[in-house]
C-alpha atoms as a PDB file:
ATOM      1  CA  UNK A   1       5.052  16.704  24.716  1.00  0.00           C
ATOM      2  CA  UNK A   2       6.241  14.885  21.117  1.00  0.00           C
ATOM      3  CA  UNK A   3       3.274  14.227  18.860  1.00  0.00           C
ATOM      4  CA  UNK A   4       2.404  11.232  17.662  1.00  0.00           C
ATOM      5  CA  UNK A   5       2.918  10.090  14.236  1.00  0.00           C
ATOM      6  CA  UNK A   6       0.037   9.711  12.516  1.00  0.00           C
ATOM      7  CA  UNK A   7      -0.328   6.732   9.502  1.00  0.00           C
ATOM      8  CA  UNK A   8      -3.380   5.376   7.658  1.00  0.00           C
ATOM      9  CA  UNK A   9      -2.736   2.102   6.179  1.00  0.00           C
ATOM     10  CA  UNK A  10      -5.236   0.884   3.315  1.00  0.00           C
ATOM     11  CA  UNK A  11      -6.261  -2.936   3.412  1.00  0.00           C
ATOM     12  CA  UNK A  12      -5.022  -3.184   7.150  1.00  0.00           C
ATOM     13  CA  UNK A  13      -7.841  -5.689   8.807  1.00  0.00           C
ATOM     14  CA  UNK A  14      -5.859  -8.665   7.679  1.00  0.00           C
ATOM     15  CA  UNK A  15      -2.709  -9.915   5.880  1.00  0.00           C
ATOM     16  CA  UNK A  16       0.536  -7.757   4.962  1.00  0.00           C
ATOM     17  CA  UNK A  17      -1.875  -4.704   5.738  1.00  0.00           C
ATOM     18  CA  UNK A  18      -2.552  -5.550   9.168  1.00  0.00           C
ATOM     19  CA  UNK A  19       1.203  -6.497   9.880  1.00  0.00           C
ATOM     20  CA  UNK A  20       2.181  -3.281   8.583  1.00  0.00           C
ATOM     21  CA  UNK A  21       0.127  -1.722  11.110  1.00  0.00           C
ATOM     22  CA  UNK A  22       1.714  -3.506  13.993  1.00  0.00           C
ATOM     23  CA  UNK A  23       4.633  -2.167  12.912  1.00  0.00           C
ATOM     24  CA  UNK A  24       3.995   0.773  13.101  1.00  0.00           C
ATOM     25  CA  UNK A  25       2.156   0.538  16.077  1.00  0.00           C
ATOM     26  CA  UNK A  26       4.650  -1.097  17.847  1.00  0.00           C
ATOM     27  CA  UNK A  27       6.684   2.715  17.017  1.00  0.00           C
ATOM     28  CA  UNK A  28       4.691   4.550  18.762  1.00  0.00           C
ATOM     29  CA  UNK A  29       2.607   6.043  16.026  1.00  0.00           C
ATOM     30  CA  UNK A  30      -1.538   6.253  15.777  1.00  0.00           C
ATOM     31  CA  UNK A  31      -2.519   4.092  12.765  1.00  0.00           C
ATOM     32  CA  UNK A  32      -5.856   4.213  11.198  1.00  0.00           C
ATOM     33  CA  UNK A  33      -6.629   1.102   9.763  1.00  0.00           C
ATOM     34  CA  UNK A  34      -8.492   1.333   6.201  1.00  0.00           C
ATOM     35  CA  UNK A  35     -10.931  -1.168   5.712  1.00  0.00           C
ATOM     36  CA  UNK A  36     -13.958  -1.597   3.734  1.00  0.00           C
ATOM     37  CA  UNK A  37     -15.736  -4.139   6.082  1.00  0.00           C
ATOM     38  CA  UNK A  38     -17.222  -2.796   9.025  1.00  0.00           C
ATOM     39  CA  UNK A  39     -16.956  -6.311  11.002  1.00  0.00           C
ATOM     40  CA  UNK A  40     -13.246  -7.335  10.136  1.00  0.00           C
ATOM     41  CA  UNK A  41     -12.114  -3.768  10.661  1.00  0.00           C
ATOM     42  CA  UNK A  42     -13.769  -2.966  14.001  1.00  0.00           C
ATOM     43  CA  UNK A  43     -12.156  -6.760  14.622  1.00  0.00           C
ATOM     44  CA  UNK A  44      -8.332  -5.198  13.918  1.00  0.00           C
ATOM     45  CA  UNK A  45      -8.165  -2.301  15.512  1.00  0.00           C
ATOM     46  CA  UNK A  46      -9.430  -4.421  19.066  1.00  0.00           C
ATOM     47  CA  UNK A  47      -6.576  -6.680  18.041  1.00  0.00           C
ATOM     48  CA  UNK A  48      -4.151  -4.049  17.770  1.00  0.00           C
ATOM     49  CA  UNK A  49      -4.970  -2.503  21.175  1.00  0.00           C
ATOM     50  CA  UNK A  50      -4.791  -5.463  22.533  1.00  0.00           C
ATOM     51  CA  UNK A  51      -1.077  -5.628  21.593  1.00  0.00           C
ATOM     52  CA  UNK A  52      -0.880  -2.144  23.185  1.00  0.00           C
ATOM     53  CA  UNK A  53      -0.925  -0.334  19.590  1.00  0.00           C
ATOM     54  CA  UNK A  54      -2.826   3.388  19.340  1.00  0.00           C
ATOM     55  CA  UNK A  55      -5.324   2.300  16.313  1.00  0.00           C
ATOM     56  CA  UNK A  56      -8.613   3.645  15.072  1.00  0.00           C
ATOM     57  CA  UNK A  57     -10.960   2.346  12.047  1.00  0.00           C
ATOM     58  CA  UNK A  58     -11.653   4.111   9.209  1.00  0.00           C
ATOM     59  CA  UNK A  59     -14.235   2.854   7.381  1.00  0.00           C
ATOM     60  CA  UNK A  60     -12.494   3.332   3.374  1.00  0.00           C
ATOM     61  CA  UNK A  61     -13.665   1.553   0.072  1.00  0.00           C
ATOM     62  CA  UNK A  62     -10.897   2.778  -2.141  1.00  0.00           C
ATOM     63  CA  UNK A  63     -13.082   2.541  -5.038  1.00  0.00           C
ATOM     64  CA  UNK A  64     -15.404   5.289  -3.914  1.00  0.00           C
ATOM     65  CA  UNK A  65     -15.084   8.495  -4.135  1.00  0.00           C
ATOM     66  CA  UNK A  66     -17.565   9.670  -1.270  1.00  0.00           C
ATOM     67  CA  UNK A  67     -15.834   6.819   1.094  1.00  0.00           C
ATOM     68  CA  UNK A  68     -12.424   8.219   0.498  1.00  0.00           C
ATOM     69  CA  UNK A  69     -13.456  11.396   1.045  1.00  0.00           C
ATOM     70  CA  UNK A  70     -15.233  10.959   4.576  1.00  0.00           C
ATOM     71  CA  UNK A  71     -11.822   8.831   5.409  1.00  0.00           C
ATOM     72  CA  UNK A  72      -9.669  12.050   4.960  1.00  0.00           C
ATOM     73  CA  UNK A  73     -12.606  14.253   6.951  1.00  0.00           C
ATOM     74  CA  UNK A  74     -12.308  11.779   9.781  1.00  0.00           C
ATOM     75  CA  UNK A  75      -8.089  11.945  10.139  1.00  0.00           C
ATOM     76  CA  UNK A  76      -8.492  15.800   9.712  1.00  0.00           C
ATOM     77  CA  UNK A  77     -11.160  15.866  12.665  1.00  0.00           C
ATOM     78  CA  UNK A  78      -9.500  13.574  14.803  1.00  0.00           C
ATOM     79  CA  UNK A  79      -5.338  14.662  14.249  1.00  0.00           C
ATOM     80  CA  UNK A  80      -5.549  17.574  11.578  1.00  0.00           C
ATOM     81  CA  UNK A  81      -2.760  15.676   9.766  1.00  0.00           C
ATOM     82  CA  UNK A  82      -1.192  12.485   8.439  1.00  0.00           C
ATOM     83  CA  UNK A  83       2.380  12.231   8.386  1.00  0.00           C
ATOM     84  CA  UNK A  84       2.587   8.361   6.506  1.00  0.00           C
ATOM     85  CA  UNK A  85       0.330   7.122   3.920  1.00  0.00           C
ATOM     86  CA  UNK A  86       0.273   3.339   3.163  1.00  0.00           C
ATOM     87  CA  UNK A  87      -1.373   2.778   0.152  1.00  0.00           C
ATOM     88  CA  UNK A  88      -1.382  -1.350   0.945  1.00  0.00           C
ATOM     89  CA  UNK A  89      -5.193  -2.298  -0.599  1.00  0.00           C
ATOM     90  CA  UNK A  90      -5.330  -4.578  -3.695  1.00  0.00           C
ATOM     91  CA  UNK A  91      -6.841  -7.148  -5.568  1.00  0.00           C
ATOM     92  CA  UNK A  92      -5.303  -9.654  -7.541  1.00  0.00           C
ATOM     93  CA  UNK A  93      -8.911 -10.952  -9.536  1.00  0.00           C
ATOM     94  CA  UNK A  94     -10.103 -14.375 -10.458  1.00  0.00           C
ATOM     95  CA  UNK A  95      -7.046 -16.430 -12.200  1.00  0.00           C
ATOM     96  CA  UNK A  96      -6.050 -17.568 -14.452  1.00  0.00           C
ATOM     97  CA  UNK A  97      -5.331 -14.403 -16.259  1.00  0.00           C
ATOM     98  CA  UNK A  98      -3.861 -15.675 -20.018  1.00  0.00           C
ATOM     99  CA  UNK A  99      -4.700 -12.211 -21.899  1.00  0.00           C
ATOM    100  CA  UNK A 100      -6.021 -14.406 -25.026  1.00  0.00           C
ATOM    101  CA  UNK A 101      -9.025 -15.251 -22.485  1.00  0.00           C
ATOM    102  CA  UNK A 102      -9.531 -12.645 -20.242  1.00  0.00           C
ATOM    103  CA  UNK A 103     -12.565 -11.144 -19.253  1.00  0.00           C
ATOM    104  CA  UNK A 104     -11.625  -7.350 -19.695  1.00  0.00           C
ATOM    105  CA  UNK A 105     -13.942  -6.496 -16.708  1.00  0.00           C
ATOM    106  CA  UNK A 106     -11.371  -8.608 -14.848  1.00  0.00           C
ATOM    107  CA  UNK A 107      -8.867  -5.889 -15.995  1.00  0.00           C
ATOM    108  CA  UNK A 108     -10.701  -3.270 -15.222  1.00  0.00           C
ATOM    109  CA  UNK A 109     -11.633  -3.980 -11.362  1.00  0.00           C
ATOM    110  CA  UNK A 110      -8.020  -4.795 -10.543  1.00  0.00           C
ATOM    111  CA  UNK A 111      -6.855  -1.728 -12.348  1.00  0.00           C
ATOM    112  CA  UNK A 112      -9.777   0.389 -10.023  1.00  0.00           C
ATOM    113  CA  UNK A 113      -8.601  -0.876  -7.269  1.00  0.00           C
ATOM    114  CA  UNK A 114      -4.586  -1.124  -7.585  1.00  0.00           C
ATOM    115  CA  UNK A 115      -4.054   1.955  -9.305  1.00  0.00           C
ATOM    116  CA  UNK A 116      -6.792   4.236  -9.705  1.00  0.00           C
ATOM    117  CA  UNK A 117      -7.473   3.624  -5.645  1.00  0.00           C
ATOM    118  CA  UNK A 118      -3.612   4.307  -4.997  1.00  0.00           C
ATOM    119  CA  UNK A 119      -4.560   7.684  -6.938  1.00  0.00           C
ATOM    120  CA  UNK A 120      -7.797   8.224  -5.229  1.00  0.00           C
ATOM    121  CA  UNK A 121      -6.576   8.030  -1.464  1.00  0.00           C
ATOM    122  CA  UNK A 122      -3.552   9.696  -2.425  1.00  0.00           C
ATOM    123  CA  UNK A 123      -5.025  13.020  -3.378  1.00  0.00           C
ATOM    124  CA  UNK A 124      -7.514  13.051  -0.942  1.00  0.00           C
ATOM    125  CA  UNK A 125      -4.838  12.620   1.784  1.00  0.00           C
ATOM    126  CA  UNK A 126      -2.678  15.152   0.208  1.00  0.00           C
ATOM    127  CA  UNK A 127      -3.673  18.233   1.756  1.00  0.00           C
ATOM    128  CA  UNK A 128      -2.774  16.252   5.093  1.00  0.00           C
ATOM    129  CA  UNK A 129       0.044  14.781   4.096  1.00  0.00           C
ATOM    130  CA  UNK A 130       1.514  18.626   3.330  1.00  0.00           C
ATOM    131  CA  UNK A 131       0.901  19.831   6.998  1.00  0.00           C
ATOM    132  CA  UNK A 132       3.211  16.772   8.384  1.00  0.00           C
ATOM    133  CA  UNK A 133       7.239  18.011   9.077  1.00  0.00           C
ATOM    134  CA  UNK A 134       8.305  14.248   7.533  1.00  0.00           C
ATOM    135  CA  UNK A 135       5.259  12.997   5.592  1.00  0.00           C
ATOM    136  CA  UNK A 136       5.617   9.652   3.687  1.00  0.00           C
ATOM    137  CA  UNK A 137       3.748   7.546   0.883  1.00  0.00           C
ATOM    138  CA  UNK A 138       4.377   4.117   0.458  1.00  0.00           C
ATOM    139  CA  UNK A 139       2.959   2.407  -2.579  1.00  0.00           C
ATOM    140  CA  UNK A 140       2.659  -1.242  -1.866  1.00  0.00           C
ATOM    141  CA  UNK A 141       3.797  -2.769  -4.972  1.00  0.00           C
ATOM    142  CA  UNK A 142       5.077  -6.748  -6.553  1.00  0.00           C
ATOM    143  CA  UNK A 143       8.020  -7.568  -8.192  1.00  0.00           C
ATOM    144  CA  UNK A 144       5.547  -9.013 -10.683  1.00  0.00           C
ATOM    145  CA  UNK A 145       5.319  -5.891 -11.815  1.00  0.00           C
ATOM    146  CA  UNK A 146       8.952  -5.240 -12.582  1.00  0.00           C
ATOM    147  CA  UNK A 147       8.928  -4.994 -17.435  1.00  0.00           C
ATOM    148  CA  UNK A 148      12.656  -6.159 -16.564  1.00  0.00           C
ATOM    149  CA  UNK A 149      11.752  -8.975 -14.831  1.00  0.00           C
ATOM    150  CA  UNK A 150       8.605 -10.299 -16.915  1.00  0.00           C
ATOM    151  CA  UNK A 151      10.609  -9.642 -20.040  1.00  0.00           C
ATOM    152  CA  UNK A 152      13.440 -11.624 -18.677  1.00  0.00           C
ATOM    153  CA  UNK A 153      14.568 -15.499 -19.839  1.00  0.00           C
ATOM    154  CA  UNK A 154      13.301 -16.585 -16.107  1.00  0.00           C
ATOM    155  CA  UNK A 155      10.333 -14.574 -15.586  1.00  0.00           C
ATOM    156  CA  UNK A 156       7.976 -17.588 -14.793  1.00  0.00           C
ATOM    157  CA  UNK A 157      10.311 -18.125 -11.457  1.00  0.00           C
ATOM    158  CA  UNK A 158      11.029 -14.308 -11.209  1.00  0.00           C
ATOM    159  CA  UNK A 159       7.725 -12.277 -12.106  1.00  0.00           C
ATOM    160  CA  UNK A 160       5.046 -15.130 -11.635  1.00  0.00           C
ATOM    161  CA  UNK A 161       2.912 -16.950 -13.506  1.00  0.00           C
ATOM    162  CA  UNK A 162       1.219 -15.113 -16.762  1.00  0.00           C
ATOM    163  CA  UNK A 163      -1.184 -12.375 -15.232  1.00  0.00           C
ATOM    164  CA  UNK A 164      -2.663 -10.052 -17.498  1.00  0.00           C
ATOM    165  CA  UNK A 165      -5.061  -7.953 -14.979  1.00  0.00           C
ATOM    166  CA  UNK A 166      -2.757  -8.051 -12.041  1.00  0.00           C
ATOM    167  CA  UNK A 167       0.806  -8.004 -12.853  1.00  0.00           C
ATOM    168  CA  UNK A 168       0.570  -5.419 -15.386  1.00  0.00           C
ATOM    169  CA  UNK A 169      -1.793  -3.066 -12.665  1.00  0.00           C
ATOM    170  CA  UNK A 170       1.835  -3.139 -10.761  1.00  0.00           C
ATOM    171  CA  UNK A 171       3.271  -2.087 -13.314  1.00  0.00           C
ATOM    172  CA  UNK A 172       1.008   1.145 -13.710  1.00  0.00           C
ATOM    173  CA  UNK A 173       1.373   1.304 -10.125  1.00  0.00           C
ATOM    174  CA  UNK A 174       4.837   1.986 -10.628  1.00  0.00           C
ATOM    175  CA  UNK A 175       4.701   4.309 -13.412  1.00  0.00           C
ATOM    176  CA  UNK A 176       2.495   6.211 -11.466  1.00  0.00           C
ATOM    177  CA  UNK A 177       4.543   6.893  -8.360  1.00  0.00           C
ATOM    178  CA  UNK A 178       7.343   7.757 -10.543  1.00  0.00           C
ATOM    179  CA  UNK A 179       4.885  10.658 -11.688  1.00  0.00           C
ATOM    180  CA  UNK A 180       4.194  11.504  -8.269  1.00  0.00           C
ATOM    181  CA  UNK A 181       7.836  11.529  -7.183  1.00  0.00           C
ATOM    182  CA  UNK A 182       8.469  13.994 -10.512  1.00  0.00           C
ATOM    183  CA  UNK A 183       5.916  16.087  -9.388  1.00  0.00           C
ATOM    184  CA  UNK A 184       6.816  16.202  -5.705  1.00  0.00           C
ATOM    185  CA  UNK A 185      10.435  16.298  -5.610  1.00  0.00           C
ATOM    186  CA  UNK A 186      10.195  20.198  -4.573  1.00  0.00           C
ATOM    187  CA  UNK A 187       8.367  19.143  -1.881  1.00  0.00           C
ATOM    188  CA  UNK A 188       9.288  17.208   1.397  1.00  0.00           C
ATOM    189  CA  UNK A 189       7.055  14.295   0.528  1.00  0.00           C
ATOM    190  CA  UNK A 190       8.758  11.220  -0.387  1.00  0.00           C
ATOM    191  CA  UNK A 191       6.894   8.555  -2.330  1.00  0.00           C
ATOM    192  CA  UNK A 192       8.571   5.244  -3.200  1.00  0.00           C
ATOM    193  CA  UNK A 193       7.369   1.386  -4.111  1.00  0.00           C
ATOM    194  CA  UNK A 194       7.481  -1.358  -1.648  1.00  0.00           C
ATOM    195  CA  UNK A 195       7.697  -4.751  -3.032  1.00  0.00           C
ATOM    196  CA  UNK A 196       6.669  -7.367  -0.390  1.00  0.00           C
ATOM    197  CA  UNK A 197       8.072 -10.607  -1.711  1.00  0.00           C
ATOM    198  CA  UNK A 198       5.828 -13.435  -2.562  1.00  0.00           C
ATOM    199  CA  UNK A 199       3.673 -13.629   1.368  1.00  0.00           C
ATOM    200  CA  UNK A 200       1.467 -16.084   2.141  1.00  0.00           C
ATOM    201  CA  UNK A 201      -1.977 -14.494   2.137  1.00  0.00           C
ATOM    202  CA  UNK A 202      -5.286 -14.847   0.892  1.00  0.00           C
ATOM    203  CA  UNK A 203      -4.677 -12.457  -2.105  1.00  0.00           C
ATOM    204  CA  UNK A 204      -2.419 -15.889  -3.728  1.00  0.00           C
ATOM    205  CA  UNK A 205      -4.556 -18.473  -1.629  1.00  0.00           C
ATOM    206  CA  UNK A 206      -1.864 -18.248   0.919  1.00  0.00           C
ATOM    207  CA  UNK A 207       0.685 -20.459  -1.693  1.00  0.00           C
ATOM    208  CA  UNK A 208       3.137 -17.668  -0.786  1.00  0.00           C
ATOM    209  CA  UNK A 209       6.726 -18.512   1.139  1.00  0.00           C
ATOM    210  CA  UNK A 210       6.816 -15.068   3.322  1.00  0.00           C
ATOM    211  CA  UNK A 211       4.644 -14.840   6.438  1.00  0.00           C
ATOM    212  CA  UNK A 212       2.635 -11.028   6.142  1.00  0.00           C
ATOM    213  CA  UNK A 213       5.111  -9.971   8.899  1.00  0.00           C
ATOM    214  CA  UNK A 214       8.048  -9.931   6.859  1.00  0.00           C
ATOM    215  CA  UNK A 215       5.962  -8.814   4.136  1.00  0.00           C
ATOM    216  CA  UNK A 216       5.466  -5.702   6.414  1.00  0.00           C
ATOM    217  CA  UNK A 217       9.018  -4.966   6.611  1.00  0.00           C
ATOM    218  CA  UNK A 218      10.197  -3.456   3.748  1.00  0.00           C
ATOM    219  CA  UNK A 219       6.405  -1.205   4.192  1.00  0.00           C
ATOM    220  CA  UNK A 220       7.937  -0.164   7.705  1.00  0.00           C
ATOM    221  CA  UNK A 221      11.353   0.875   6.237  1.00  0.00           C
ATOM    222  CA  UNK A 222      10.270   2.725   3.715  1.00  0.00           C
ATOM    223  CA  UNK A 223       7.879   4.902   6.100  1.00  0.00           C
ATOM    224  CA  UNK A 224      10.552   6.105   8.549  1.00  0.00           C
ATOM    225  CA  UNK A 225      13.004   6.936   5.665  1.00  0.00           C
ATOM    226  CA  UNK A 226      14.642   9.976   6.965  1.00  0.00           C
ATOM    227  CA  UNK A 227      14.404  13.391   5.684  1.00  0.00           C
ATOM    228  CA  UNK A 228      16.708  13.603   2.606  1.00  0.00           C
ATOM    229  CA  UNK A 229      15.833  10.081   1.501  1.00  0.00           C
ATOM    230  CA  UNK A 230      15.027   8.325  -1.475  1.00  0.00           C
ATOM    231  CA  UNK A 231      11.726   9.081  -3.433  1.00  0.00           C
ATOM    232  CA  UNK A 232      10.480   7.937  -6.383  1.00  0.00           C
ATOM    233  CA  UNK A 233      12.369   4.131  -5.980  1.00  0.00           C
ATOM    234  CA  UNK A 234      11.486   0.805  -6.103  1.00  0.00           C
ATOM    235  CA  UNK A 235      12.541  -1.525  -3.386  1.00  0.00           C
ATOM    236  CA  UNK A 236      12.215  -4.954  -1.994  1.00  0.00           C
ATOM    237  CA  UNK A 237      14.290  -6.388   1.515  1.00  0.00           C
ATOM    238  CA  UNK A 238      17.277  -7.077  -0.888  1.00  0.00           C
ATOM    239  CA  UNK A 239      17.125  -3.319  -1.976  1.00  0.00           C
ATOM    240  CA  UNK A 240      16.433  -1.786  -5.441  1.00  0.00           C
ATOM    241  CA  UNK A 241      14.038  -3.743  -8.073  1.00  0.00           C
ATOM    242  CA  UNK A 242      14.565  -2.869 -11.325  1.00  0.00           C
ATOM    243  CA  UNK A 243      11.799  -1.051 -13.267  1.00  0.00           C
END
């Protein structure tokens, strides 16, 4: 009998998370959907079996170390591996963000969250992640967060309005998987960026263009890359973003 693939996606009770997880639901693979509120999570996963999708909460606060760790007990109790990590969860903080004005606490909780949380659930899934034959990390990423594109003569139609706390936590974001794929590349993990496009959701008070669904898409394609693949990239539905 062929196992099923196993996924936790962060963030997934709404939004681009929760599309993702249809996604991969609709595969064939158990998803655990990450969710710090006990109400809108437990609310998910019944709307995911209702579409016919294997799904089971996991109560995760990315910005706690005790709640990350009881999330990776829980996946090792109930499957003894995870084959895809979706690190999806983010913040984007109160705007506007002009870095003359900004409160640095405002810095420092989106950085907690969109980096250091990305860091946090990723080494606490690792030793899972290692017993999986295909095992995959997506980083869910902007193009905001793209130095070519903010430093570029169109960057307030290309990289978004001036953002000092949240485009710039991309950015780490980035730099950081790149140190992951450097450090991995001996391995069979393969950890790349997913750039969404600009969705509607309430993370931009749904101003966005892209329904969550197709921001789910380039999420989905990026966790059934197949052995051999790309790691350590950055890409968006178009392809690669530049760094």
């Amino acid at each position: 009998m062929h196992e099923r693939t196993i996924a936790l996606v962060t963030g997934a009770n709404k939004g681009i998370g929760h599309e993702i997880a249809v996604g991969l639901g609709a595969l064939g693979w158990s998803v655990g959907v990450g969710a710090r509120d006990d109400g809108r999570r437990a609310d998910a996963v019944e709307r995911l079996r209702a579409a016919g999708v294997d799904a089971f909460g996991v109560p995760l606060d990315v910005t706690d170390d005790a709640s990350v760790a009881a999330a990776a007990r829980l996946i090792e109790d109930r499957a003894g591996r995870l084959d895809v990590l979706v690190n999806n969860a983010a913040i984007a903080g109160p705007m506007p963000q002009h870095p003359t004005h900004v409160d640095p606490g405002t810095v420092r909780a989106v950085v907690e969250t969109n980096v250091i949380g990305v860091i946090r659930v990723t080494n606490a899934m690792l030793p899972l992640l290692r017993r999986s034959a295909s095992p995959r990390i997506v980083n869910m990423s902007s193009s905001v967060g793209s130095l070519t594109r903010q430093s570029g003569p169109d960057a307030e139609l290309t990289a978004g309005p001036v953002a000092v706390a949240y485009a710039p936590s991309k950015t780490f974001l980035n730099a950081v998987t790149l140190q992951y794929a450097r450090e991995l590349r001996d391995t069979d993990i393969l950890i790349n960026v997913g750039c969404p496009g600009y969705v509607a959701t309430d993370l931009n008070e749904f101003q966005g263009v892209r329904t969550p669904g197709q921001g789910a898409a380039i999420a989905i394609e990026l966790a059934t890359l197949p052995d051999g693949g790309p790691t350590g990239r950055f890409f968006d539905d178009a392809g690669v973003v530049p760094w």
